[in-house]
Protein backbone atom coordinates (compact mmCIF):
# COMPACT_ATOMS: atom_id res chain seq x y z
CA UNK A 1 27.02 71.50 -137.94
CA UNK A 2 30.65 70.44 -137.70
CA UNK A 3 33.41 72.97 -138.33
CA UNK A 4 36.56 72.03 -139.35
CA UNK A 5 39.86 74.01 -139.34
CA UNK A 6 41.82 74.22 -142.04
CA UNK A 7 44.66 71.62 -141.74
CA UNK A 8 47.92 73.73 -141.19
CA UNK A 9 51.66 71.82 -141.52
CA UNK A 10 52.95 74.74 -139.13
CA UNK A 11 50.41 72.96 -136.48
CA UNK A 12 52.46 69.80 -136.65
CA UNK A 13 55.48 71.62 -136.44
CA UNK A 14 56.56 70.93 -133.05
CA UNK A 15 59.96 70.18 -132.29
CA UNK A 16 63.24 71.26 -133.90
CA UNK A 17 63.44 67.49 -135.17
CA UNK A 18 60.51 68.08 -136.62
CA UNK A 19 61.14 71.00 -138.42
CA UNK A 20 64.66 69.65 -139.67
CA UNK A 21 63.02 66.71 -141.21
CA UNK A 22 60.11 68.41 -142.92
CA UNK A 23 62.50 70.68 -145.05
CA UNK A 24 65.44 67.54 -145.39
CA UNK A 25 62.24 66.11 -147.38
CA UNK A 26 61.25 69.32 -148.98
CA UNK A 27 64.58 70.42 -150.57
CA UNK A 28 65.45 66.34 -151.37
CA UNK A 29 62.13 67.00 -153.71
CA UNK A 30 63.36 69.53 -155.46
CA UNK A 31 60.50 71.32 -155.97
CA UNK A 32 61.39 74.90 -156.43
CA UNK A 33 57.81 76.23 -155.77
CA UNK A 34 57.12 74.01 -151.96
CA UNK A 35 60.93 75.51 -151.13
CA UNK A 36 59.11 78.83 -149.98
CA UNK A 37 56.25 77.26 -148.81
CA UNK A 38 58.16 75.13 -146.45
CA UNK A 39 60.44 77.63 -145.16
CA UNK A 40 57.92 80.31 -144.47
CA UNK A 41 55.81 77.20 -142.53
CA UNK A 42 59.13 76.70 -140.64
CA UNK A 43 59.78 80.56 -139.94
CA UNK A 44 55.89 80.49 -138.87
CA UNK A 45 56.05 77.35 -136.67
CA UNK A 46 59.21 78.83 -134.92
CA UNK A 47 57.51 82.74 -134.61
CA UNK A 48 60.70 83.96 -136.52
CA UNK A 49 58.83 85.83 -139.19
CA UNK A 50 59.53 89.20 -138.09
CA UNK A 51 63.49 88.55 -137.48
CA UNK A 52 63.54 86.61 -140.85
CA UNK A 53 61.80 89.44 -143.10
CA UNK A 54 63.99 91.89 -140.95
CA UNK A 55 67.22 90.04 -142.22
CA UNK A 56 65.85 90.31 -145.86
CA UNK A 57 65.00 93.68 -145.15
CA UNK A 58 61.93 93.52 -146.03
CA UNK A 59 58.20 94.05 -144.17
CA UNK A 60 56.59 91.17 -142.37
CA UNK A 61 53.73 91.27 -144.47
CA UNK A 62 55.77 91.42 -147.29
CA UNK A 63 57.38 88.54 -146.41
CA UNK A 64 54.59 86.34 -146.08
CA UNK A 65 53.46 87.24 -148.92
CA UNK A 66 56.41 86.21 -150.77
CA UNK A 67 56.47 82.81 -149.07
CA UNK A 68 53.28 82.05 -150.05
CA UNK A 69 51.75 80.12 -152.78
CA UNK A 70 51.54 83.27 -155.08
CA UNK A 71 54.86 84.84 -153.71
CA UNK A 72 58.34 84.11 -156.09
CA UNK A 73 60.86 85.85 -153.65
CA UNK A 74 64.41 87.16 -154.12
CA UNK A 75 67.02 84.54 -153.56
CA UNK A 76 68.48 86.72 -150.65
CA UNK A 77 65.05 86.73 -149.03
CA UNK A 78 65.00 83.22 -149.05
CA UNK A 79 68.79 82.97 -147.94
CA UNK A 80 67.94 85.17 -144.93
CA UNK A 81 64.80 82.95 -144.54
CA UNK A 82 67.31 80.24 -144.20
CA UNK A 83 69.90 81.69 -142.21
CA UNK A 84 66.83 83.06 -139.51
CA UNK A 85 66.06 79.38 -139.08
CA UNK A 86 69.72 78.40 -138.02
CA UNK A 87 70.91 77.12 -141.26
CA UNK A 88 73.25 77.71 -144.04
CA UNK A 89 73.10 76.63 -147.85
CA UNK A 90 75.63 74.07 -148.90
CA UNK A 91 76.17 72.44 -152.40
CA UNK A 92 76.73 68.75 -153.21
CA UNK A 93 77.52 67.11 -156.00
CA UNK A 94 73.98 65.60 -157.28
């Protein structure tokens, strides 16, 4: 019997290109519920997790959880999320 793993985005992850790209696309969407989704899958693919939910202040498990599909998490959690990863929020005019 074939076994198949379930199909991960992090595993595809690979370079910092990569990762750039992949939220570029996910925040041009606009989506607000894939924004957490993608950034935990970037904090994941880089193994920044525990430096992330330590900049939120916040658990590591707690921090999954709230980037997951049933988390909603605190704007500063997902700020921190963002600054972890290297970046910074800027507005432009839509």
């Amino acid at each position: 019997m074939l076994k198949f793993k379930k199909w991960d985005i992090v595993d595809h992850l690979q370079t910092e290109k990569d990762i750039k790209e992949f939220l570029e696309v996910v925040f041009e969407e606009g989506d607000p519920d894939l924004i957490p989704l993608a950034l935990g899958a970037a904090a994941r693919a880089r193994r920044l997790m525990p430096k992330a939910a330590k900049k939120a202040g916040v658990g590591r498990e707690s921090l999954y959880r709230s980037l997951s599909k049933k988390g909603n998490p605190y704007f500063k959690t997902v700020h921190s999320v963002i600054n972890s990863l290297g970046y910074k929020l800027k507005l432009v005019p839509a």
